[in-house]
Protein backbone atom coordinates (compact mmCIF):
# COMPACT_ATOMS: atom_id res chain seq x y z
CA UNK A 1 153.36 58.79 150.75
CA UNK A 2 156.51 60.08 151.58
CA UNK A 3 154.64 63.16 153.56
CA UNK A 4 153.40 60.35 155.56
CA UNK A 5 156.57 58.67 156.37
CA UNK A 6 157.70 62.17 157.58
CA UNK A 7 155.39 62.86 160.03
CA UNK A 8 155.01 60.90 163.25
CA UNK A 9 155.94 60.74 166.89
CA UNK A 10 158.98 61.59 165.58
CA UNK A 11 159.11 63.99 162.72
CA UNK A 12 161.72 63.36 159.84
CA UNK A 13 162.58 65.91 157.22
CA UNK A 14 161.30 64.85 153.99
CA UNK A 15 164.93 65.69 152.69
CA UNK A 16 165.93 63.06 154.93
CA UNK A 17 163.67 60.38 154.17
CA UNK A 18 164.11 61.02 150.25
CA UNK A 19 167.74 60.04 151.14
CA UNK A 20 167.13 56.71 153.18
CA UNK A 21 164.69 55.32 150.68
CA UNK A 22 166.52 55.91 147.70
CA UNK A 23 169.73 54.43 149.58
CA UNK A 24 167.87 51.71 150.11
CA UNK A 25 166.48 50.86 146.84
CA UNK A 26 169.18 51.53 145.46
CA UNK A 27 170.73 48.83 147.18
CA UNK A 28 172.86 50.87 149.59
CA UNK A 29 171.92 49.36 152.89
CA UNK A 30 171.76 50.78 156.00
CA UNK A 31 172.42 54.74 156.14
CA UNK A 32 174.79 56.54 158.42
CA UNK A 33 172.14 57.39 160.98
CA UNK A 34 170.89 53.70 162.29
CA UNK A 35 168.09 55.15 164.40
CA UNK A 36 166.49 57.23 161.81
CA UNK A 37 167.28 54.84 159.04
CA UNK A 38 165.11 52.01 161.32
CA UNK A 39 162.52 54.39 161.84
CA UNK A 40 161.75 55.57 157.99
CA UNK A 41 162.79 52.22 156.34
CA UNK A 42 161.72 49.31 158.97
CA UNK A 43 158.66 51.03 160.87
CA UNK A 44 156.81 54.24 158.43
CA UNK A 45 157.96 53.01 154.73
CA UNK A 46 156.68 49.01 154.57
CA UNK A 47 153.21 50.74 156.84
CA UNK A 48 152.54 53.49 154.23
CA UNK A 49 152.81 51.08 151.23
CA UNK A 50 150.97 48.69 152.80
CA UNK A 51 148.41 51.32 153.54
CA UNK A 52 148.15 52.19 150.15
CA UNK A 53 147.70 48.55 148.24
CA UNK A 54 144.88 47.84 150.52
CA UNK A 55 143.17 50.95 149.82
CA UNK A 56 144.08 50.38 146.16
CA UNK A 57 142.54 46.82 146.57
CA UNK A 58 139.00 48.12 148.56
CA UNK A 59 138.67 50.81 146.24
CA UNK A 60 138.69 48.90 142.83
CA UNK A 61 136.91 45.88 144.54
CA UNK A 62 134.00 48.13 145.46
CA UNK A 63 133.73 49.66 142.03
CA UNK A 64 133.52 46.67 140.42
CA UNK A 65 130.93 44.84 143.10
CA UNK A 66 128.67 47.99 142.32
CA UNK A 67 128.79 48.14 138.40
CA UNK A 68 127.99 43.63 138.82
CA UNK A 69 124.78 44.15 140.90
CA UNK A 70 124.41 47.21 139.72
CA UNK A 71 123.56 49.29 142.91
CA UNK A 72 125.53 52.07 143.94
CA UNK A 73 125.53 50.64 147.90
CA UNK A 74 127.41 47.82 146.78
CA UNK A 75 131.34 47.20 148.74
CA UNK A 76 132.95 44.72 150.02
CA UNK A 77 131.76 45.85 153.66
CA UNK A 78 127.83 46.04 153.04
CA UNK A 79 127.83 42.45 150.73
CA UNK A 80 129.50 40.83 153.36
CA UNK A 81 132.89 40.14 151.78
CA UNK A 82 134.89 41.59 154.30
CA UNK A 83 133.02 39.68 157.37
CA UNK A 84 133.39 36.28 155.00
CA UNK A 85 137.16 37.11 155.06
CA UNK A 86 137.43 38.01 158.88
CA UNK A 87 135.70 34.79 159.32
CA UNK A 88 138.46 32.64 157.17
CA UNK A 89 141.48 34.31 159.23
CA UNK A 90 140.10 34.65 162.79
CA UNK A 91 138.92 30.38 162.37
CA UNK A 92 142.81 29.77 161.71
CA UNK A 93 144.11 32.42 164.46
CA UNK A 94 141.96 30.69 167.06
CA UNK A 95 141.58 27.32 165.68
CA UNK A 96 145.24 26.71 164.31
CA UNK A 97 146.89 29.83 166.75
CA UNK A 98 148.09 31.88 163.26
CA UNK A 99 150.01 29.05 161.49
CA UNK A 100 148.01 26.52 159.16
CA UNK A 101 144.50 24.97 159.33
CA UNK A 102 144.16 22.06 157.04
CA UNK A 103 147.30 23.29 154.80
CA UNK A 104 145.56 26.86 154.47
CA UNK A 105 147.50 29.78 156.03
CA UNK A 106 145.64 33.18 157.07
CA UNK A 107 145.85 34.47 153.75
CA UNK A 108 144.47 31.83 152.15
CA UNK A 109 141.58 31.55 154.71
CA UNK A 110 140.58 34.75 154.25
CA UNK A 111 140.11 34.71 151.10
CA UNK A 112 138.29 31.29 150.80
CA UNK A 113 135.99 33.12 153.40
CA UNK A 114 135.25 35.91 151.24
CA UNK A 115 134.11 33.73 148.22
CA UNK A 116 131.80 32.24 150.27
CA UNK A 117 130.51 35.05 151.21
CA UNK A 118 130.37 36.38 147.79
CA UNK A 119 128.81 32.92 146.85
CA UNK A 120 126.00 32.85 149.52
CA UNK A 121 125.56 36.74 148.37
CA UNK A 122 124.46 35.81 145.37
CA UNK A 123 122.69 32.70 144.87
CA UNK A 124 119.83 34.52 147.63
CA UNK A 125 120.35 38.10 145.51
CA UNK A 126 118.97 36.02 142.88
CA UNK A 127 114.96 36.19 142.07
CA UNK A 128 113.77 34.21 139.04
CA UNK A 129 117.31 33.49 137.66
CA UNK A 130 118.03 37.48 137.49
CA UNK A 131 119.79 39.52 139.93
CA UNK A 132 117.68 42.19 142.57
CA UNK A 133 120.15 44.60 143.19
CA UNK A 134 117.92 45.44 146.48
CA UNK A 135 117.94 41.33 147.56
CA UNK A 136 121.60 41.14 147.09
CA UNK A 137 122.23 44.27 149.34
CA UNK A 138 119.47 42.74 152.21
CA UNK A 139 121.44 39.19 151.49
CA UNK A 140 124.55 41.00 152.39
CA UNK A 141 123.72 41.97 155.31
CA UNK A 142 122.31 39.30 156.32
CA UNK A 143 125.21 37.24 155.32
CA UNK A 144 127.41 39.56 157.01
CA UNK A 145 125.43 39.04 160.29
CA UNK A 146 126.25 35.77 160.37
CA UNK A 147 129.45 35.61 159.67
CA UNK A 148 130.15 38.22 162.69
CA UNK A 149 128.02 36.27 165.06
CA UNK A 150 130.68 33.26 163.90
CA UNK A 151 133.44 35.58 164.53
CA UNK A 152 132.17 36.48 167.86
CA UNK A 153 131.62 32.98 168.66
CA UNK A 154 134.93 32.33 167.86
CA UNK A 155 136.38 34.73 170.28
CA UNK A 156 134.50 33.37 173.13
CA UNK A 157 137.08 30.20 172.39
CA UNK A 158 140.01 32.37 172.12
CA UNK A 159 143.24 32.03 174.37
CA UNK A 160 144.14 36.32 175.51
CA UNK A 161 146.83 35.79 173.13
CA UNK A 162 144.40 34.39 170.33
CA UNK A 163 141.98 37.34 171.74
CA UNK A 164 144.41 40.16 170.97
CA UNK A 165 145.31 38.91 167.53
CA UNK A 166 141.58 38.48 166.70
CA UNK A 167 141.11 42.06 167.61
CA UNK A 168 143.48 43.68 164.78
CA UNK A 169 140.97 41.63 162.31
CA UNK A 170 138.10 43.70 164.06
CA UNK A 171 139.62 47.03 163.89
CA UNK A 172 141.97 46.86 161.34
CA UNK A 173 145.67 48.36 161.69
CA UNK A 174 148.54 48.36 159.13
CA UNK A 175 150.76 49.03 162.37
CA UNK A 176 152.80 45.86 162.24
CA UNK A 177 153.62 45.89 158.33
CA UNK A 178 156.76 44.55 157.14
CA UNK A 179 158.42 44.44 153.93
CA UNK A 180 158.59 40.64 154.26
CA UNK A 181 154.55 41.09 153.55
CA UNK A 182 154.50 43.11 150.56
CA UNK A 183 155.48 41.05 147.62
CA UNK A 184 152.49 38.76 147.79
CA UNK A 185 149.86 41.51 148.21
CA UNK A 186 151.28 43.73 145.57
CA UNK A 187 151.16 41.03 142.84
CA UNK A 188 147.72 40.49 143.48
CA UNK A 189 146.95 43.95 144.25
CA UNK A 190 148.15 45.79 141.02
CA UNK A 191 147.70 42.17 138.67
CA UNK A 192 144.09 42.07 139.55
CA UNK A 193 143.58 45.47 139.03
CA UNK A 194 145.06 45.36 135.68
CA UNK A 195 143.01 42.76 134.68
CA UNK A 196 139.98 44.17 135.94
CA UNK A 197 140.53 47.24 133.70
CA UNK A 198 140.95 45.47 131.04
CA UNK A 199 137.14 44.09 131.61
CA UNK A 200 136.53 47.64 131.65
CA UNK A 201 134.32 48.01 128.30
CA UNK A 202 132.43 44.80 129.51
CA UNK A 203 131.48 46.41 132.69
CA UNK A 204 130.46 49.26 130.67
CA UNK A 205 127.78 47.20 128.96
CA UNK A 206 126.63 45.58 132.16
CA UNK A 207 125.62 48.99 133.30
CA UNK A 208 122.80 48.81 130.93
CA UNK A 209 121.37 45.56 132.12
CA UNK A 210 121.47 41.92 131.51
CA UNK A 211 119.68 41.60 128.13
CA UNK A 212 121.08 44.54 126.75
CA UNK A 213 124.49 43.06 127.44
CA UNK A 214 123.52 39.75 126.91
CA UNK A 215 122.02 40.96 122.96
CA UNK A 216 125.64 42.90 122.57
CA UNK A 217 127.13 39.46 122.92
CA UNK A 218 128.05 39.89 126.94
CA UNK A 219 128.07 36.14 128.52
CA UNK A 220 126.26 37.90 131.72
CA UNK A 221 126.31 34.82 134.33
CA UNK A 222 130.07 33.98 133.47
CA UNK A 223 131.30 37.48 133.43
CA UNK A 224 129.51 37.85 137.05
CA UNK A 225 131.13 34.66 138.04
CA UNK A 226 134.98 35.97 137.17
CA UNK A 227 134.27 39.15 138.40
CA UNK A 228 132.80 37.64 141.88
CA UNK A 229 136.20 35.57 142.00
CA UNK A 230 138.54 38.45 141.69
CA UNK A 231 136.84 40.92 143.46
CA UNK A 232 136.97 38.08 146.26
CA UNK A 233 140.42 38.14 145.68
CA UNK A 234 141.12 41.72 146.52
CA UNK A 235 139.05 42.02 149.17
CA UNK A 236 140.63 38.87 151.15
CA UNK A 237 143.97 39.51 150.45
CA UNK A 238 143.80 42.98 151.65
CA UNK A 239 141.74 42.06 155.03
CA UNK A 240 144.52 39.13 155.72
CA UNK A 241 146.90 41.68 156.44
CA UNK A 242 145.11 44.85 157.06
CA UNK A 243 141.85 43.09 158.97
CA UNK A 244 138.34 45.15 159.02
CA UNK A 245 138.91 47.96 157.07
CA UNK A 246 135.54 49.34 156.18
CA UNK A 247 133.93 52.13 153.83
CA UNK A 248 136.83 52.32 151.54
CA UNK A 249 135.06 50.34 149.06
CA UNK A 250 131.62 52.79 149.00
CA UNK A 251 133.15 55.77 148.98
CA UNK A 252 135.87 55.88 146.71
CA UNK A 253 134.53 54.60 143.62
CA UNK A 254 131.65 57.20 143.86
CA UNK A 255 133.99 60.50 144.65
CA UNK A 256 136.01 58.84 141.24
CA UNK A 257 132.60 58.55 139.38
CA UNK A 258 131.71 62.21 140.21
CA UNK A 259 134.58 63.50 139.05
CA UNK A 260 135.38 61.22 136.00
CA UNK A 261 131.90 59.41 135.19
CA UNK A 262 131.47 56.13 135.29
CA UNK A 263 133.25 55.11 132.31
CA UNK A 264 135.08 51.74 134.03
CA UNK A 265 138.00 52.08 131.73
CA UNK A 266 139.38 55.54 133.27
CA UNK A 267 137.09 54.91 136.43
CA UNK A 268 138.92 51.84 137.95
CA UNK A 269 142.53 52.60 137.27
CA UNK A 270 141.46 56.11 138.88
CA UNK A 271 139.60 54.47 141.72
CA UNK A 272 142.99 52.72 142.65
CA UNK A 273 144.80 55.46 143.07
CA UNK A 274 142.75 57.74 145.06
CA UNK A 275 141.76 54.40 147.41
CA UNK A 276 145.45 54.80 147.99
CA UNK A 277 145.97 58.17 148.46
CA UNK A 278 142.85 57.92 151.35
CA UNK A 279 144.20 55.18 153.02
CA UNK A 280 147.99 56.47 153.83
CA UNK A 281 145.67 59.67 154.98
CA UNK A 282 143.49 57.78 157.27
CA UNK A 283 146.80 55.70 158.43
CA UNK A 284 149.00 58.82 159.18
CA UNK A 285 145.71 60.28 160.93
CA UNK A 286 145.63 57.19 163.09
CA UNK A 287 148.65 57.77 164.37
CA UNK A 288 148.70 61.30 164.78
CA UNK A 289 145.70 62.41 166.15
CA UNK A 290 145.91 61.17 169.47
CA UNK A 291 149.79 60.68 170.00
CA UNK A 292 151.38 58.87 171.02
CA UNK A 293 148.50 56.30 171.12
CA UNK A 294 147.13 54.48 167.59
CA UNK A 295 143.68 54.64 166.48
CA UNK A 296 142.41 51.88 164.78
CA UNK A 297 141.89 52.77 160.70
CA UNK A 298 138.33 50.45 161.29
CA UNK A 299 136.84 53.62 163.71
CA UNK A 300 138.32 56.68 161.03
CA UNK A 301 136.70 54.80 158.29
CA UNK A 302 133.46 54.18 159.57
CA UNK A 303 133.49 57.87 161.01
CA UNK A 304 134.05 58.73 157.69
CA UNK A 305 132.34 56.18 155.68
CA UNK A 306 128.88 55.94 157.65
CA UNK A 307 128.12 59.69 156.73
CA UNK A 308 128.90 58.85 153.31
CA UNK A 309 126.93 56.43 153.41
CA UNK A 310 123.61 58.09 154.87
CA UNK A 311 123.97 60.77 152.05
CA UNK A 312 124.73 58.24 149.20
CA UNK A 313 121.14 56.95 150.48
CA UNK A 314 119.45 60.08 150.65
CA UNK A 315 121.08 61.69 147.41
CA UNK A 316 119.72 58.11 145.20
CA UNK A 317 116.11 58.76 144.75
CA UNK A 318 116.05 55.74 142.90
CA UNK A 319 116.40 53.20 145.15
CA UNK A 320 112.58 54.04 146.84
CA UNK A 321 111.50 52.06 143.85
CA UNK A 322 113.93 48.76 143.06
């Protein structure tokens, strides 16, 4: 992270930056350099730790939406979380111009969006009162569908000021991150990840299917049903500021499995960190690659992610027969 502050249009020595971030949090103020203090405090610092929670919050959000349906395609992306939560905060950007749309802010929108998502997900993943890991992923895409054809709809109604706002939700940017923004989504970032750890043994068990969890004393349909709500959680928190970040939640949790196994208890708290770690990459890659012009982290991930993706399918054998 602070390799990433370092480096931009403007490269700082990391000696430097060491000294304006401890200054700061220390509760120094402003160092003797205003320009470069601005630059690694106000612009890079608040951007890469932003970067990181909501690769944190993808990561462990994906893990956990592939251990509850129990297919290794599962993420936020493919079950149509994140188009659920684009949906929420593009209808109050458009509908409300950013502020409030019947009391609920962006934030709040977003994630609303994403439970029903996760909602509509499931109750058609469901075949004779059991979950079809391959219905859930087809659901999810369908679900998805729809909520981007909303989305798009949406835009068509848009002011060019609306229009340009909407687009950060498509492509997803950490660009205009301030510290003002962080204290909400780290609380929910690192609580929820906590607690999902600590529901790491019960994933464990749901790995081995619903009546072998269910005879080991596993209350399958109300586990699902928490898990469902905080994995909505992450993923809607972390698109309200960061917008369509995709990929993050396939490909982590599986490079974390391969290494670790899928043990949930080491594999999520694990998961989280490397989902960071990616992230600030992809971020200081977005602005470094083509300088001094931004890409948006949407078109790295996917670049990255759908290649993942195509191997993921041809690696799993198993999925020719669900």
């Amino acid at each position: 992270m602070m390799v990433a502050v370092s480096i931009g249009a403007v490269t700082v020595p990391l000696s430097d930056v060491w000294q304006i971030v401890l200054h700061h949090v220390s509760g120094g103020g402003a160092t003797e350099d205003p320009a470069l203090d601005q630059i690694v405090w106000s612009f890079r610092a608040p951007r890469v730790v932003l970067a990181a929670l909501v690769g944190a919050g993808l990561a462990v959000s994906g893990a956990v939406l592939q251990a509850v349906v129990s297919n290794p395609l599962a993420d936020p992306t493919v079950l149509g979380f994140s188009s659920g939560a684009s949906l929420g905060a593009v209808l109050v950007i458009v509908m409300a111009g950013g502020a409030t749309l019947g009391g609920l802010g962006v934030s709040a929108a977003a994630f609303l969006g994403a439970l029903a998502a996760g909602v509509l997900v499931f109750t058609l993943g469901r075949r004779r009162g059991r979950m079809a890991p391959t219905r859930l992923v087809l659901a999810g895409v369908a679900i998805g569908y729809v909520f981007i054809s909303a989305t798009s709809f949406l835009q068509l109604q848009a002011t060019p000021n609306e229009l340009r706002t909407v687009m950060f939700w498509m492509l997803g940017s950490v660009a205009g991150a301030q510290w003002s923004q962080l204290p909400t989504i780290s609380a929910v970032v690192i609580s929820t990840t906590i607690v999902l750890s600590l529901f790491g043994r019960r994933l464990n068990v749901l790995l081995a299917g619903d009546e072998s969890a269910t005879a080991l004393g596993v209350d399958v349909n109300r586990l699902r049903t928490v898990l469902l709500v905080l994995s909505s959680l992450l993923t809607g928190t972390t698109i309200a500021v960061a917008g369509g970040v995709g990929f993050v939640g396939l490909m982590i949790p599986h490079l974390v499995r391969l290494t670790v196994g899928a043990d949930h208890r080491k594999l999520l708290p694990l998961t989280a960190l490397l989902g960071a770690v990616y992230l600030v990459v992809v971020d200081l890659l977005s602005r470094t690659l083509d300088r001094p012009n931004e890409l948006p982290l949407g078109i790295l991930t996917a670049l990255l992610g759908a290649p993942f993706f195509i191997w993921l399918l041809r690696r799993n054998k198993g999925m020719d027969t669900t």
